[in-house]
C-alpha atoms as a PDB file:
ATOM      1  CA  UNK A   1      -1.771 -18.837  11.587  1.00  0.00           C
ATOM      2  CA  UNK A   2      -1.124 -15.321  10.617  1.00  0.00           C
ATOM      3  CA  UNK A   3      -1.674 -12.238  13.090  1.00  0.00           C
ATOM      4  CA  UNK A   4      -4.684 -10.886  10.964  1.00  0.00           C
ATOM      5  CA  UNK A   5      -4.893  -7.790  12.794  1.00  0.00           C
ATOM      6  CA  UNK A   6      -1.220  -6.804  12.715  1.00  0.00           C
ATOM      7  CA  UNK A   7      -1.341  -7.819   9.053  1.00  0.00           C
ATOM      8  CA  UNK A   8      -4.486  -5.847   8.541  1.00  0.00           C
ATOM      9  CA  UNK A   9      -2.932  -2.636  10.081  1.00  0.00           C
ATOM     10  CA  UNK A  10      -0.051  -3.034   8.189  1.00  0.00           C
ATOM     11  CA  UNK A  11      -1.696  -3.141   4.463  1.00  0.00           C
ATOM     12  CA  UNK A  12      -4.095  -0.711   5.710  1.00  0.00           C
ATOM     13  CA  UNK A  13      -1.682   1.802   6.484  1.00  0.00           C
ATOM     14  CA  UNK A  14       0.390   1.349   3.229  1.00  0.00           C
ATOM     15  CA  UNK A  15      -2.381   1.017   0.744  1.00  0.00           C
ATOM     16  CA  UNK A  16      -4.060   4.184   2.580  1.00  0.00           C
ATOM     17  CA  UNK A  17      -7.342   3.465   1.110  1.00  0.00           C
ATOM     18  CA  UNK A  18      -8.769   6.626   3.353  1.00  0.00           C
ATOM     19  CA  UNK A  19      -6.018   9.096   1.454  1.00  0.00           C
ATOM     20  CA  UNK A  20      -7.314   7.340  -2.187  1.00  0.00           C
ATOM     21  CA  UNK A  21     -10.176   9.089  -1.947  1.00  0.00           C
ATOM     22  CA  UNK A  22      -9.246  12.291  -2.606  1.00  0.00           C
ATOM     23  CA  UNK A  23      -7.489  11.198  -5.738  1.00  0.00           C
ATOM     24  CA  UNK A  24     -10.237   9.565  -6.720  1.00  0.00           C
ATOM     25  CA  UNK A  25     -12.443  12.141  -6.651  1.00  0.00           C
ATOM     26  CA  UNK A  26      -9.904  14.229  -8.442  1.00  0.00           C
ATOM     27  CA  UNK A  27      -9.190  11.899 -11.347  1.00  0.00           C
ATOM     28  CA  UNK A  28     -13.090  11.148 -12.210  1.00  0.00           C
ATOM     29  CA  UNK A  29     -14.325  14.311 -11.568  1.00  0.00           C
ATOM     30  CA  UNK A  30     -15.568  14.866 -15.305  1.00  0.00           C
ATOM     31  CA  UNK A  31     -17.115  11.404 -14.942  1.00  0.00           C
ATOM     32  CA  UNK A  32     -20.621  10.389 -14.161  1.00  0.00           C
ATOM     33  CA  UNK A  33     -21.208   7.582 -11.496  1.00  0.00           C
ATOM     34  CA  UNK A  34     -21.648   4.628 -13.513  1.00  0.00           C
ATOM     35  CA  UNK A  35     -18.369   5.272 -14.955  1.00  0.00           C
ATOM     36  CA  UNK A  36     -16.762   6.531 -11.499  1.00  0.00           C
ATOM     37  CA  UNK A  37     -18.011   2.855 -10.220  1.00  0.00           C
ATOM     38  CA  UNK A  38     -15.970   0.985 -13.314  1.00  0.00           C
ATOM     39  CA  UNK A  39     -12.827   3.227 -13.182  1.00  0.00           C
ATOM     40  CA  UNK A  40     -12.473   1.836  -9.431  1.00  0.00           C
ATOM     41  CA  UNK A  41     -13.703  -1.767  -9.907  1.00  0.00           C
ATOM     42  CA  UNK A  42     -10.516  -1.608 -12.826  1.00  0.00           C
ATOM     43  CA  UNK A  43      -8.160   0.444 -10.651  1.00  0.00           C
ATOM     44  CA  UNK A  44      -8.811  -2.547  -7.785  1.00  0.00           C
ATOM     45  CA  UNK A  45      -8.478  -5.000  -9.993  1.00  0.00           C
ATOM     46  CA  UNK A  46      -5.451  -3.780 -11.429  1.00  0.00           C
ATOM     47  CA  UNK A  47      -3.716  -3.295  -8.340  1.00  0.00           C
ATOM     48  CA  UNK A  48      -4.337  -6.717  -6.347  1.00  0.00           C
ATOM     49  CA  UNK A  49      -3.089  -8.051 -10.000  1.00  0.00           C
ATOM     50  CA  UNK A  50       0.124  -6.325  -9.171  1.00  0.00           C
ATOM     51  CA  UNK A  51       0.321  -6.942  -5.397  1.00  0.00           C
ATOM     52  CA  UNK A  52      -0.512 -10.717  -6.077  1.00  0.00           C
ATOM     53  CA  UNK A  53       2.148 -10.468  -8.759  1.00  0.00           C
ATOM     54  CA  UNK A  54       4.992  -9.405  -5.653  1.00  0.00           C
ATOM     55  CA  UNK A  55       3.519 -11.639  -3.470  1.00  0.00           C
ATOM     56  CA  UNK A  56       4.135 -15.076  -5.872  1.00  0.00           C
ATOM     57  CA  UNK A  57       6.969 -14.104  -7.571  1.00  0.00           C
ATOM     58  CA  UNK A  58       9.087 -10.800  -5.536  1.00  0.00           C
ATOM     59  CA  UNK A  59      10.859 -13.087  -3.470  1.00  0.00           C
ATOM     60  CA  UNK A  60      11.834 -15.555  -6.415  1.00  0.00           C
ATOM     61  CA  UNK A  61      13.448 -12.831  -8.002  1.00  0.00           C
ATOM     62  CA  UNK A  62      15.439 -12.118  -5.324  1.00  0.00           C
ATOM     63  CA  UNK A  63      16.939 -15.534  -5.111  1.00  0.00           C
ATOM     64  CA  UNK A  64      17.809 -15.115  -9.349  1.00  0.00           C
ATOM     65  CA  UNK A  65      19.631 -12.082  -8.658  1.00  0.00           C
ATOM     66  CA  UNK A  66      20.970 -13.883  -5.809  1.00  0.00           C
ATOM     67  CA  UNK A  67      20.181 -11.102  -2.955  1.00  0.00           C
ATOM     68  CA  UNK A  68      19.358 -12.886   0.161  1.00  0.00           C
ATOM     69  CA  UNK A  69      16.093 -12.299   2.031  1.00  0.00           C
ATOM     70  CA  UNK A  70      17.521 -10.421   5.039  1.00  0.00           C
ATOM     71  CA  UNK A  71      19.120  -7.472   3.033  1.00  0.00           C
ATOM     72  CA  UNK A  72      16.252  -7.210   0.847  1.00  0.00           C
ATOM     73  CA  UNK A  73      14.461  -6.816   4.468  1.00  0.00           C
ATOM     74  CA  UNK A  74      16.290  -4.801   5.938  1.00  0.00           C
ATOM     75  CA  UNK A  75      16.993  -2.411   2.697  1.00  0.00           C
ATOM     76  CA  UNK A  76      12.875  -2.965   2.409  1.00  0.00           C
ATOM     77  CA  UNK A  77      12.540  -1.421   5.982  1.00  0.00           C
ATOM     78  CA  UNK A  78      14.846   1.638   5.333  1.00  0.00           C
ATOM     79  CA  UNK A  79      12.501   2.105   2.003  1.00  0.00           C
ATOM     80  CA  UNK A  80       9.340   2.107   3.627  1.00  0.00           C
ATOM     81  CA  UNK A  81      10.564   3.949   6.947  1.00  0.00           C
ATOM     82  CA  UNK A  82      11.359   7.009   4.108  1.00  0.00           C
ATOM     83  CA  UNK A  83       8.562   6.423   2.769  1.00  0.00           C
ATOM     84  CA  UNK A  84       6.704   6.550   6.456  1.00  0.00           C
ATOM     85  CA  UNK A  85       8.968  10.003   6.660  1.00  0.00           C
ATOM     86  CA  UNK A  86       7.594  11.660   3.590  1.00  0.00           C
ATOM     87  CA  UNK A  87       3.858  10.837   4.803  1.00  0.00           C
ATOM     88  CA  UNK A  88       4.658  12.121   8.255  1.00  0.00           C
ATOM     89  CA  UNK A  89       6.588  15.430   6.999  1.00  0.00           C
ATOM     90  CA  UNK A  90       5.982  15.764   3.807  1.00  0.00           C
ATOM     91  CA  UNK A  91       2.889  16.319   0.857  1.00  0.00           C
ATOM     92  CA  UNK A  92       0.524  14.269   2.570  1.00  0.00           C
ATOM     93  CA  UNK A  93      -0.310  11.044   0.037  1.00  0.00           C
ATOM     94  CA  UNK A  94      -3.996  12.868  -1.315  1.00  0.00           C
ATOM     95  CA  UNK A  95      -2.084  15.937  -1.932  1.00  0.00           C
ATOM     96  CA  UNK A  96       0.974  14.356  -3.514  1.00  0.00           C
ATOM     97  CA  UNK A  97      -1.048  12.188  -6.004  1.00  0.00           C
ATOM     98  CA  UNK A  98      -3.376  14.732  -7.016  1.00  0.00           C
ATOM     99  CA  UNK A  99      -1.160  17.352  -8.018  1.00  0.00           C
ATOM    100  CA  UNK A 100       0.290  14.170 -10.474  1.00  0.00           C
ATOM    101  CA  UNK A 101      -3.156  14.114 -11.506  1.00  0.00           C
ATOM    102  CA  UNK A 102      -3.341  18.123 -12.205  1.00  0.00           C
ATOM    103  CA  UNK A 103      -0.192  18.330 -14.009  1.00  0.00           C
ATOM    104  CA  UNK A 104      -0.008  15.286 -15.978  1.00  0.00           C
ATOM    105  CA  UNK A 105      -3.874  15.020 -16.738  1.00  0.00           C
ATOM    106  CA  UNK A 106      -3.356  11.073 -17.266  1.00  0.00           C
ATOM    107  CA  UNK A 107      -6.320   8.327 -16.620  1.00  0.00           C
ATOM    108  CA  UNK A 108      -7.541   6.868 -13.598  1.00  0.00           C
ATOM    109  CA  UNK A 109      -4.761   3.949 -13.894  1.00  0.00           C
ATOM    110  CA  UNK A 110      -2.495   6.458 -13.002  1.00  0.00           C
ATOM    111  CA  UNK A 111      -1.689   7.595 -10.505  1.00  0.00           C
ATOM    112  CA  UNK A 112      -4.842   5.914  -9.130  1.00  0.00           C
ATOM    113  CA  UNK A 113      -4.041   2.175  -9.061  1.00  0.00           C
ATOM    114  CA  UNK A 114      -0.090   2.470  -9.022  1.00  0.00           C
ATOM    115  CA  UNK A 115       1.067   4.658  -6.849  1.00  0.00           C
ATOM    116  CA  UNK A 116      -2.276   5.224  -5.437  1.00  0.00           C
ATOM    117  CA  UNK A 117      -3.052   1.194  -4.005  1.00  0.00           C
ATOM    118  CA  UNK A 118      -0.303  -0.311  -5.243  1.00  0.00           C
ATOM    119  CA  UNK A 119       2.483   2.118  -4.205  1.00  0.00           C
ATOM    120  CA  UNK A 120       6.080   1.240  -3.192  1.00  0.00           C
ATOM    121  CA  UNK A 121       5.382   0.563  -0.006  1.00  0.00           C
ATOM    122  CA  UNK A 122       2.537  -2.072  -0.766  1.00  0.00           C
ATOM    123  CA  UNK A 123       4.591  -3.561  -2.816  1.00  0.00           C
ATOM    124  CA  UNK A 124       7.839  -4.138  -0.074  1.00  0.00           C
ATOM    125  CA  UNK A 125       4.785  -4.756   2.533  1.00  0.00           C
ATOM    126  CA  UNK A 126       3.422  -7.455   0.236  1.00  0.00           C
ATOM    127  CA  UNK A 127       7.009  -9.344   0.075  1.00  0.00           C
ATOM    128  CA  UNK A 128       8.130  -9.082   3.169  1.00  0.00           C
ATOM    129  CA  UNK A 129       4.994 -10.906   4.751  1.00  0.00           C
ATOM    130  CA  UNK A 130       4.988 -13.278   2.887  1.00  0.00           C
ATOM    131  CA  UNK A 131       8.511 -14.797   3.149  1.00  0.00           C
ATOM    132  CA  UNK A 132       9.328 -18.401   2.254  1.00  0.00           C
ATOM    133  CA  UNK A 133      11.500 -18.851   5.521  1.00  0.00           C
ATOM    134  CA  UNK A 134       9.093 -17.649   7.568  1.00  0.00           C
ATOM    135  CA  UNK A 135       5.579 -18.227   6.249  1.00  0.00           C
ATOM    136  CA  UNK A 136       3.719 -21.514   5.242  1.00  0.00           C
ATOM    137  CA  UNK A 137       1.632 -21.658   1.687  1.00  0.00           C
ATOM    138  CA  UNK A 138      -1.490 -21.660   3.957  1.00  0.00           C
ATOM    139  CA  UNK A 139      -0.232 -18.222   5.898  1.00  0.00           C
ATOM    140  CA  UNK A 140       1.048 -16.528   2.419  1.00  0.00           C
ATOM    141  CA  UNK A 141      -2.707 -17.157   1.181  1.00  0.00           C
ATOM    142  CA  UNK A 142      -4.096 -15.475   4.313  1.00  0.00           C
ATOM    143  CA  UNK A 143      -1.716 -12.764   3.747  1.00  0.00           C
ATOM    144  CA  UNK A 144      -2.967 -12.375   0.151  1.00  0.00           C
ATOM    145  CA  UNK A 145      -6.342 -12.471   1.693  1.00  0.00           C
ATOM    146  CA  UNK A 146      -5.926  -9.669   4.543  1.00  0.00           C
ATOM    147  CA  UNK A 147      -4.653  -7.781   1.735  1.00  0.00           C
ATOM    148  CA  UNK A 148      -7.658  -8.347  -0.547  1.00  0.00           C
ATOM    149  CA  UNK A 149      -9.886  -7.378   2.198  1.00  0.00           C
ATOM    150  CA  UNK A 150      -7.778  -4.047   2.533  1.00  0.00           C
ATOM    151  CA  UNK A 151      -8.500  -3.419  -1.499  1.00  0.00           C
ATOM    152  CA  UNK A 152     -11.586  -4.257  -1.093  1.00  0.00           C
ATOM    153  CA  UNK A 153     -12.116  -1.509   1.634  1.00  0.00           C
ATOM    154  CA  UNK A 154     -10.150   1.148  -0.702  1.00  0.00           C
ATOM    155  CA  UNK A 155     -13.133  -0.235  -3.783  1.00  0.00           C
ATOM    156  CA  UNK A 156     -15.728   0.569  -1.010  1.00  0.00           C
ATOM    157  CA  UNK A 157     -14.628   3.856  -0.111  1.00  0.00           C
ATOM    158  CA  UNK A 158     -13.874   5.254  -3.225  1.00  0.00           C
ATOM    159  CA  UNK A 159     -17.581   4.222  -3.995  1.00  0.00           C
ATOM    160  CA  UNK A 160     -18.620   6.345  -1.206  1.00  0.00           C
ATOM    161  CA  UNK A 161     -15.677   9.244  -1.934  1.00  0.00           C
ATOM    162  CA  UNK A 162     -18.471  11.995  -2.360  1.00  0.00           C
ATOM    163  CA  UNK A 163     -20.227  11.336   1.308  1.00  0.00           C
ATOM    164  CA  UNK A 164     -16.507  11.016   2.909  1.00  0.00           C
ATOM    165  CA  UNK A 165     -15.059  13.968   1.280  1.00  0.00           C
ATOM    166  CA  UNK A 166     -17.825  16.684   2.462  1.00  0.00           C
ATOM    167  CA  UNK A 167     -17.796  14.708   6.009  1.00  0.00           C
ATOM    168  CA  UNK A 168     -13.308  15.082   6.024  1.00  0.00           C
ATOM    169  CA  UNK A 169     -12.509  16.405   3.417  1.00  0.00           C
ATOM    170  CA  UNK A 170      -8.752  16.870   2.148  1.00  0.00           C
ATOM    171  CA  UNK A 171      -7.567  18.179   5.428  1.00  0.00           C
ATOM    172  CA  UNK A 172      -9.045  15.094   6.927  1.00  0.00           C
ATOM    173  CA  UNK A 173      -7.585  12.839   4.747  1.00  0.00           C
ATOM    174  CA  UNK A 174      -3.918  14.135   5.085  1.00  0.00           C
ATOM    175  CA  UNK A 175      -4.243  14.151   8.849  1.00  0.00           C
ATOM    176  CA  UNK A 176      -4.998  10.248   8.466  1.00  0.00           C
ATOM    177  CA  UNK A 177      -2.664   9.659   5.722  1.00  0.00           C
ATOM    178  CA  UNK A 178       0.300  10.900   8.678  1.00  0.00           C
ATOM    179  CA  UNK A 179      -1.123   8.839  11.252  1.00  0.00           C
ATOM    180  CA  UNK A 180      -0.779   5.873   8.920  1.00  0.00           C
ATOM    181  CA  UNK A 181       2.465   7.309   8.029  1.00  0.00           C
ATOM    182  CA  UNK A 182       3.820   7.156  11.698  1.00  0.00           C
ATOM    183  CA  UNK A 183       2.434   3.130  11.668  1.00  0.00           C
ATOM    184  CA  UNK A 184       3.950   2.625   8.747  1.00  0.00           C
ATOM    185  CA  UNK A 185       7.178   3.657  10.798  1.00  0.00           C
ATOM    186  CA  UNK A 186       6.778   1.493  13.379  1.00  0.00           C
ATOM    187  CA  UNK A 187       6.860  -1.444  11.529  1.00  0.00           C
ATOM    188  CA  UNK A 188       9.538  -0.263   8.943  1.00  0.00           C
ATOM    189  CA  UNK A 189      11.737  -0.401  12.389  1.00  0.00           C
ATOM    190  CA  UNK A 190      10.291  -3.788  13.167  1.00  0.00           C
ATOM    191  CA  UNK A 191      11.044  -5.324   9.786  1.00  0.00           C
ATOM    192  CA  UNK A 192      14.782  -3.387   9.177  1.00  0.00           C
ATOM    193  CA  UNK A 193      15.285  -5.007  13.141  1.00  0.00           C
ATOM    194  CA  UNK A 194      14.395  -8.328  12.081  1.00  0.00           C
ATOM    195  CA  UNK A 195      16.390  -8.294   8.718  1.00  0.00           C
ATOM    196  CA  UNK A 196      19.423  -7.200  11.061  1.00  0.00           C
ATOM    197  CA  UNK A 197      19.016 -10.083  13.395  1.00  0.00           C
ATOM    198  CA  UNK A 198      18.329 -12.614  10.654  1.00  0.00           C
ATOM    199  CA  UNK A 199      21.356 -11.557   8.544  1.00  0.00           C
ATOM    200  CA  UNK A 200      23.830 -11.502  11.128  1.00  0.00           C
ATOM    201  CA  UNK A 201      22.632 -14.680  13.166  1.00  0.00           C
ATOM    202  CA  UNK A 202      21.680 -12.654  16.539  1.00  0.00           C
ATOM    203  CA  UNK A 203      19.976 -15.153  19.304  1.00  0.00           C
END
């Protein structure tokens, strides 16, 4: 049995579905709402496809390009402490995404469902918990499942992106989106910690 909650927080604060709202609202502005509600039933969809994608087959790449689990774990936690780094320090995730959206005027896919759900870091976060070595079938599916409930929380509140922007706004959303940032640290150390006792055999 999985830790649901840990797993929960983890997804949640990688997928950011609080800081996808202000992209959201950015990309479909020149929508109207039956439109707003397809663009994020397809941007959901098409971002669990990917995830599930990593979470079946990530790690069996690995093993063809023969790179064994602990480096890719421990390389994985450098990645996603960086990537914790530039959420703490740097353009917040709404801010970083939207000005993709206001230079590159492209469609709701991106930078909506990749980077927006499925960024890097969801896609490390999605292999690494679900490791052969270390998880059953029956856990991976869980996994999967936490994860689907976090999507399906980032569907939810981009369905209600016009009540939470006038209640946070952007400024609220980039304060969150660094709080995640600084969880998202905390387990970057945990998994590069874990990769370095796996890989060189520590007790």
């Amino acid at each position: 049995m999985i830790d649901i909650v840990a797993t929960f927080i983890t997804f949640f604060a990688v997928v950011d579905p609080i800081g996808t709202v202000p992209v959201f609202i950015a990309v479909t502005s020149q929508y109207d709402e039956k439109a707003k509600r397809r663009i994020a039933l397809v941007a959901t969809l098409v971002a669990a496809g990917i995830l599930l994608f990593f979470v079946v087959a990530g790690e069996l790449i690995l093993t063809v390009m023969s790179i064994p689990l602990p480096a890719f774990q421990i390389a994985g936690g450098i990645v996603l402490f960086l990537f914790a780094l530039t959420m703490i320090f740097g353009e917040s995730k709404p801010d970083e995404e939207i000005r993709l959206v206001d230079d590159q005027h492209e469609t709701a896919i991106f930078p909506l469902a990749v980077p927006s759900i499925a960024g890097p870091g969801a896609m490390l976060a999605a292999v690494l918990l679900t490791e052969n070595s270390r998880y059953s079938i029956s856990e991976q599916a869980q996994t999967f499942l936490v994860l689907l409930a976090v999507l399906i929380v980032a569907y939810v509140l981009m369905l209600m992106s016009n009540r939470i922007n006038k209640a946070i706004g952007r400024s609220g959303a980039s304060v969150v989106s660094r709080v995640m940032g600084l969880i998202l640290a905390s387990v970057a150390m945990a998994n590069l910690l874990a990769g370095i006792k796996s890989y060189f055999g520590m007790a």
